[in-house]
N, C-alpha and C. Protein backbone atom coordinates (compact mmCIF):
# COMPACT_ATOMS: atom_id res chain seq x y z
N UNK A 1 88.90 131.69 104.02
CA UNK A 1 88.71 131.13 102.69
C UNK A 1 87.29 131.39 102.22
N UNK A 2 86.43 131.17 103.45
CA UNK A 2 84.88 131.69 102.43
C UNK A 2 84.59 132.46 102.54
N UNK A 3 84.94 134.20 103.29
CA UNK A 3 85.30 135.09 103.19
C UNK A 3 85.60 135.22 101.19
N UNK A 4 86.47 135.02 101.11
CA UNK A 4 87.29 135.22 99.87
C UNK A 4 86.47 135.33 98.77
N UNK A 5 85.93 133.51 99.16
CA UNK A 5 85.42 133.21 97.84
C UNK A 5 83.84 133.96 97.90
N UNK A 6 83.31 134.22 98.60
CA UNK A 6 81.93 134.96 98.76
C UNK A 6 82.02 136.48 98.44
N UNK A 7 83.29 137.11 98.28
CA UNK A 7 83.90 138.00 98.40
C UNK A 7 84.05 138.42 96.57
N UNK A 8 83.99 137.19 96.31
CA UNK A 8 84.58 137.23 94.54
C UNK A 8 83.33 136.50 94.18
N UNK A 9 82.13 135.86 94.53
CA UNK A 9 80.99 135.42 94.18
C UNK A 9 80.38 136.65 94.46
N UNK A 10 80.38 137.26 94.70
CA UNK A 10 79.64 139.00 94.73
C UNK A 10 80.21 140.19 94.34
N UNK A 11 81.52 139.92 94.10
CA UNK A 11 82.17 140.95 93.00
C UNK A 11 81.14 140.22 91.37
N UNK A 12 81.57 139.17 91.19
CA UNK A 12 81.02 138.92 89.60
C UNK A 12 79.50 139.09 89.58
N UNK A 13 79.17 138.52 90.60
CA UNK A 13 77.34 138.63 90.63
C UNK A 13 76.83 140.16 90.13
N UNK A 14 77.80 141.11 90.59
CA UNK A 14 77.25 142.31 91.19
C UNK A 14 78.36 143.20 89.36
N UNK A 15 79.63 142.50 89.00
CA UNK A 15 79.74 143.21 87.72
C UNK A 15 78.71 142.59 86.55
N UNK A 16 77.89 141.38 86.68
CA UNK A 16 77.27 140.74 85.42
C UNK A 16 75.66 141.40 85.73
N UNK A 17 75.38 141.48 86.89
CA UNK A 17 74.06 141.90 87.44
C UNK A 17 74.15 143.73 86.30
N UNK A 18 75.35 144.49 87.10
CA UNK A 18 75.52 145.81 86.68
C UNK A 18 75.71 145.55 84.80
N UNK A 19 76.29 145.01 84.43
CA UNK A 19 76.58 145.38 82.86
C UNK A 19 75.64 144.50 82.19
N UNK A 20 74.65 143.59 82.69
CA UNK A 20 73.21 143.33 81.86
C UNK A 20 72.61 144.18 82.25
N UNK A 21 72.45 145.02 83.25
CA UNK A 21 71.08 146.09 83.15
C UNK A 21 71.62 147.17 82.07
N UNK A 22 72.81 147.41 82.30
CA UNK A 22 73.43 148.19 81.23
C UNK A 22 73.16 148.20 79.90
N UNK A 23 72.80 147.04 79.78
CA UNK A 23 72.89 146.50 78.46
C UNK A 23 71.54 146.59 77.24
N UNK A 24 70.85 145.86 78.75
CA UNK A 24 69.31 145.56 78.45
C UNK A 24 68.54 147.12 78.48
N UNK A 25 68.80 147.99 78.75
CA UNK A 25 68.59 149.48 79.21
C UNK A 25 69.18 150.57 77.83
N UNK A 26 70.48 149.66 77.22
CA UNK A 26 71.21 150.65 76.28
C UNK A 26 70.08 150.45 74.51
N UNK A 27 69.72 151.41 74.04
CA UNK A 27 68.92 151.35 72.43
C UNK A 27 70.10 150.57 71.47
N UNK A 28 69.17 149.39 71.71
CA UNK A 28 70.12 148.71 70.37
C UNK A 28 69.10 147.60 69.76
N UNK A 29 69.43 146.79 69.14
CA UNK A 29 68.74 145.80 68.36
C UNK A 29 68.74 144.36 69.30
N UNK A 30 67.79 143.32 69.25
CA UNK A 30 67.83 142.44 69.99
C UNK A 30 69.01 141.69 69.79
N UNK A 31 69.44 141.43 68.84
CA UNK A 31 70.65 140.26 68.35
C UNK A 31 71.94 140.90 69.10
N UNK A 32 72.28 142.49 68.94
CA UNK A 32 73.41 142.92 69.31
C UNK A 32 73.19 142.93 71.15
N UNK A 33 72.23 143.15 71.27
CA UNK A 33 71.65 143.01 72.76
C UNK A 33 72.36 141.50 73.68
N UNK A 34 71.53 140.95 72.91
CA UNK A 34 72.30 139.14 73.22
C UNK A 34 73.83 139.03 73.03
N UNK A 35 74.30 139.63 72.40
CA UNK A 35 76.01 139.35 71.70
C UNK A 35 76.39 139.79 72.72
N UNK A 36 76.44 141.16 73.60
CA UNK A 36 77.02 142.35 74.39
C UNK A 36 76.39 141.62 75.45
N UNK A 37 75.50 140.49 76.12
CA UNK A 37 75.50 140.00 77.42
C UNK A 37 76.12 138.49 76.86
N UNK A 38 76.30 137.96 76.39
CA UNK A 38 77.03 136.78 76.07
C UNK A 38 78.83 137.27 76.37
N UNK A 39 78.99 138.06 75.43
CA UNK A 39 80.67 138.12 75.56
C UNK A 39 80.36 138.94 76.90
N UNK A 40 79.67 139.97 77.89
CA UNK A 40 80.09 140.06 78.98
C UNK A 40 80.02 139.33 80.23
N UNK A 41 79.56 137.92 79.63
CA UNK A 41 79.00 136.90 80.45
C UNK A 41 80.20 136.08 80.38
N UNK A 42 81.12 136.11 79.05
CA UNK A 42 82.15 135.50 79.02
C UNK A 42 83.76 135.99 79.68
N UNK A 43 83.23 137.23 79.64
CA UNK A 43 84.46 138.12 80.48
C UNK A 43 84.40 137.53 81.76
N UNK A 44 83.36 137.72 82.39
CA UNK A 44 83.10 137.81 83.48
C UNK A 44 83.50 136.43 84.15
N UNK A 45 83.29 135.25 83.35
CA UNK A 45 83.71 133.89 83.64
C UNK A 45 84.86 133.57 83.41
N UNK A 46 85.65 134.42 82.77
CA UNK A 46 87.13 134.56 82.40
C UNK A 46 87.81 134.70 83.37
N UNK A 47 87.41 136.15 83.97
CA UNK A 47 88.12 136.95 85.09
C UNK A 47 87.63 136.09 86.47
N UNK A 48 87.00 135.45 86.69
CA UNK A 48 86.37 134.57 87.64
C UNK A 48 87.61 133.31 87.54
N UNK A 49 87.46 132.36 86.57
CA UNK A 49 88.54 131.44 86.70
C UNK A 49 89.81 132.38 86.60
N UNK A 50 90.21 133.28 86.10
CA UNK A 50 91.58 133.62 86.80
C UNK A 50 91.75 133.95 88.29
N UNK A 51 91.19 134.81 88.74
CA UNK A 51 90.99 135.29 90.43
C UNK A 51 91.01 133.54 90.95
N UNK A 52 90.32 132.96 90.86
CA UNK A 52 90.10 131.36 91.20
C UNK A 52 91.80 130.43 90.81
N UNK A 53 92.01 130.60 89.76
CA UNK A 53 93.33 129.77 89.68
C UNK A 53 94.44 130.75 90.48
N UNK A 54 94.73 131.77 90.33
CA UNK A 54 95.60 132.62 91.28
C UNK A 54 95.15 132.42 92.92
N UNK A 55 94.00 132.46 93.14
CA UNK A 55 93.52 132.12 94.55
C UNK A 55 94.43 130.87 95.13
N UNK A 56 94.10 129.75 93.87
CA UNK A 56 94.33 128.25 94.14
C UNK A 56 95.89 128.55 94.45
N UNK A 57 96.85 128.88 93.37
CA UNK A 57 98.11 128.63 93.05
C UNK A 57 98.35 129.29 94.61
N UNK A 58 97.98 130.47 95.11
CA UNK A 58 98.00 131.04 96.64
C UNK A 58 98.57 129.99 97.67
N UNK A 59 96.99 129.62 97.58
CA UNK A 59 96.44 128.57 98.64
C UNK A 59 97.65 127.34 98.93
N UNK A 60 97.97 127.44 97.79
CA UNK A 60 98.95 126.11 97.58
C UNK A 60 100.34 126.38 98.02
N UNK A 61 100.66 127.28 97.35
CA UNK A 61 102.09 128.38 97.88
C UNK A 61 102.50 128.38 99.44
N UNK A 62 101.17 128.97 100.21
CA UNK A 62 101.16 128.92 102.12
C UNK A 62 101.33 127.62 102.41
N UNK A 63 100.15 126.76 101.49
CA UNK A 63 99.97 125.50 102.74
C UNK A 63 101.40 124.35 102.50
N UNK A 64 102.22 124.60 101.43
CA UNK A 64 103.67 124.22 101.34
C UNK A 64 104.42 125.04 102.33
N UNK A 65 104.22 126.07 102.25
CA UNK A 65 105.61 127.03 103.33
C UNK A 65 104.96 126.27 104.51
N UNK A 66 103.39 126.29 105.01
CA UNK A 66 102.99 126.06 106.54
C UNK A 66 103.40 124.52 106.86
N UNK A 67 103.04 123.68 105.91
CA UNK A 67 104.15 122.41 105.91
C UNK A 67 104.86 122.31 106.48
N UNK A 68 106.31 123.03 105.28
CA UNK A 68 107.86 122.85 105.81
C UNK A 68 107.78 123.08 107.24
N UNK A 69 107.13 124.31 107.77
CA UNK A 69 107.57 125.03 108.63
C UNK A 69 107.07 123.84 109.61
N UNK A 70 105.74 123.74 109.56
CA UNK A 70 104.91 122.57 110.76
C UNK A 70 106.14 121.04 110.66
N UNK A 71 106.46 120.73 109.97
CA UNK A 71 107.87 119.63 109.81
C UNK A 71 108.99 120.20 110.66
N UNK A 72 109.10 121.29 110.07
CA UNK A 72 110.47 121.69 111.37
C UNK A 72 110.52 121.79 112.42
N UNK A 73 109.13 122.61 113.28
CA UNK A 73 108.64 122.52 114.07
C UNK A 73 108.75 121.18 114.68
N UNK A 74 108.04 120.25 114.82
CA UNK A 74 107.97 118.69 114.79
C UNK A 74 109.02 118.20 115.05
N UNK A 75 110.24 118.14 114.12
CA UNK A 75 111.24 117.78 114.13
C UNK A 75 112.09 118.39 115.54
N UNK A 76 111.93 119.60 115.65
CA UNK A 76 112.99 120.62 116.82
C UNK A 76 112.29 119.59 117.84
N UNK A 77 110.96 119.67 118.44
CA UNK A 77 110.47 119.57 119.32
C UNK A 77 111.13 117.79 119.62
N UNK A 78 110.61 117.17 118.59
CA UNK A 78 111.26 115.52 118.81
C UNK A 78 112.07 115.53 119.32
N UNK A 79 113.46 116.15 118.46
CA UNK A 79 114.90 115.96 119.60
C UNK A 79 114.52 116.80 120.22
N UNK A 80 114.37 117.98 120.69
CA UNK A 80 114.40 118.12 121.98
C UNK A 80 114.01 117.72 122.90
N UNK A 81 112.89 116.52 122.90
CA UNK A 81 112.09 116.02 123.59
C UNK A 81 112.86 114.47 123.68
N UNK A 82 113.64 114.04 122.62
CA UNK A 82 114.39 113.24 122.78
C UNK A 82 115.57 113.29 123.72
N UNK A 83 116.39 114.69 123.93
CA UNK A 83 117.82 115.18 124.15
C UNK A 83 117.02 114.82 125.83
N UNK A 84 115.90 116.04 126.13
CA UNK A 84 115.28 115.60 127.56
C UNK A 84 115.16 114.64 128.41
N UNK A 85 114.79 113.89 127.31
CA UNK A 85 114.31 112.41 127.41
C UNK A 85 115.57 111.23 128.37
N UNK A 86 116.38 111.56 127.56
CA UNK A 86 118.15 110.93 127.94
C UNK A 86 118.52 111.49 128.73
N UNK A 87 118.41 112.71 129.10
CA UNK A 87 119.13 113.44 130.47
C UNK A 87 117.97 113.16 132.01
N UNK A 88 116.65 112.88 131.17
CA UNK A 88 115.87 112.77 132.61
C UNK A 88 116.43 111.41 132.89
N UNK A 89 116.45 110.21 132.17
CA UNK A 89 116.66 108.83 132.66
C UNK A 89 117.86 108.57 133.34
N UNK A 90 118.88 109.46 132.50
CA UNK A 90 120.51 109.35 133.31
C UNK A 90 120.36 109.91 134.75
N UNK A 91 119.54 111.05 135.05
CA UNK A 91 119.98 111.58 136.42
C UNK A 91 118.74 110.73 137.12
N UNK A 92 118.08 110.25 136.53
CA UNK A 92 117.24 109.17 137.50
C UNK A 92 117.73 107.59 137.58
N UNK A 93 118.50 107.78 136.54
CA UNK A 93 119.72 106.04 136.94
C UNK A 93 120.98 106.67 138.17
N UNK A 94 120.82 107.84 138.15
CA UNK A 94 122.05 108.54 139.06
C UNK A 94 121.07 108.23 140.46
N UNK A 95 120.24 108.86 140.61
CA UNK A 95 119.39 109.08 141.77
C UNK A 95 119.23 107.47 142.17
N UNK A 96 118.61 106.59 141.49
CA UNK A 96 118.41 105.22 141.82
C UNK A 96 119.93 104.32 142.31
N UNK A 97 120.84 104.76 141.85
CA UNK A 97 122.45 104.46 142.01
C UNK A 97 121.99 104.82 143.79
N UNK A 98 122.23 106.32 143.65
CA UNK A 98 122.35 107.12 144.94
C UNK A 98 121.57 106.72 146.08
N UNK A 99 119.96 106.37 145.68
CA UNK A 99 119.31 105.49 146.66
C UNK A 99 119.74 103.95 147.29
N UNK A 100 120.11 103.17 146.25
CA UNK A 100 120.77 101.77 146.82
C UNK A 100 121.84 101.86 147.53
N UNK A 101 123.11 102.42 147.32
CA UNK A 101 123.55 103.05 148.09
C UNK A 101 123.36 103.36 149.64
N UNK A 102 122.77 104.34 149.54
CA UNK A 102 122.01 104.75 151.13
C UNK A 102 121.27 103.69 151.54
N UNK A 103 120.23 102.66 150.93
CA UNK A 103 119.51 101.60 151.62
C UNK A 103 120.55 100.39 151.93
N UNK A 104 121.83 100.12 151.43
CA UNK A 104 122.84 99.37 151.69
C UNK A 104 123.11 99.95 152.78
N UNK A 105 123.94 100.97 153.12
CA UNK A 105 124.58 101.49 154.32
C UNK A 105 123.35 101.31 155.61
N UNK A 106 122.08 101.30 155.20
CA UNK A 106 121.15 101.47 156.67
C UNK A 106 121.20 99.86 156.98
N UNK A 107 121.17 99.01 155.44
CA UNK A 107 121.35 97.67 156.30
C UNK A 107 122.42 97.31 156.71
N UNK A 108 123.63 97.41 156.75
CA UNK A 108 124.51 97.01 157.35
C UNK A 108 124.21 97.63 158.35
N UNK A 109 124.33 99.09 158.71
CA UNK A 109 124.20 99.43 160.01
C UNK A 109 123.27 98.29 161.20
N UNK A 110 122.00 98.10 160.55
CA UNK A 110 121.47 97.26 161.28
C UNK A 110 121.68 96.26 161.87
């Protein structure tokens, strides 16, 4: 993510940096000078909040799919961890059956 955004904070830095030297460099009159870095100052903040709202709408798009998916996930694992859960206790109510059992038979023997 700050990859990205440092990524697009130096794309604009580097088109407003490039088209004011452009500007300030091109023979013209002071007033038209100012007009031609204003509206390219306004482009530039244009195309900035779009890249930025498309970024966002992105961002938002994954971390819903990574959601669902992290929910399902979650969910499988529960029952299965539930289904486990019931089969370990039954064959250990079997085993505990199976032990009394055998400790009955040694006391009578006795």
């Amino acid at each position: 993510m700050a990859k990205i955004a440092n990524t697009l904070f130096g794309f604009a830095a580097g088109t407003a940096v490039g088209v004011g030297l452009g500007i300030l460099f091109a023979q013209d009159k002071g007033e038209n000078t100012r007009k031609k870095i204003k509206d390219s100052v306004r482009d530039t903040v244009d195309e900035l909040k779009e890249q930025l709202e498309s970024l966002t709408k992105n961002l938002r798009n994954k971390s819903s799919e990574i959601k669902g998916t992290l929910e399902e996930r979650v969910d499988n694992l529960l029952s299965d961890t539930d289904y486990n859960s019931e089969d370990l206790i039954d064959l250990l109510e079997k085993k505990l059956a199976s032990m009394k059992k055998a400790v009955k038979k040694q006391v009578i023997k006795q």
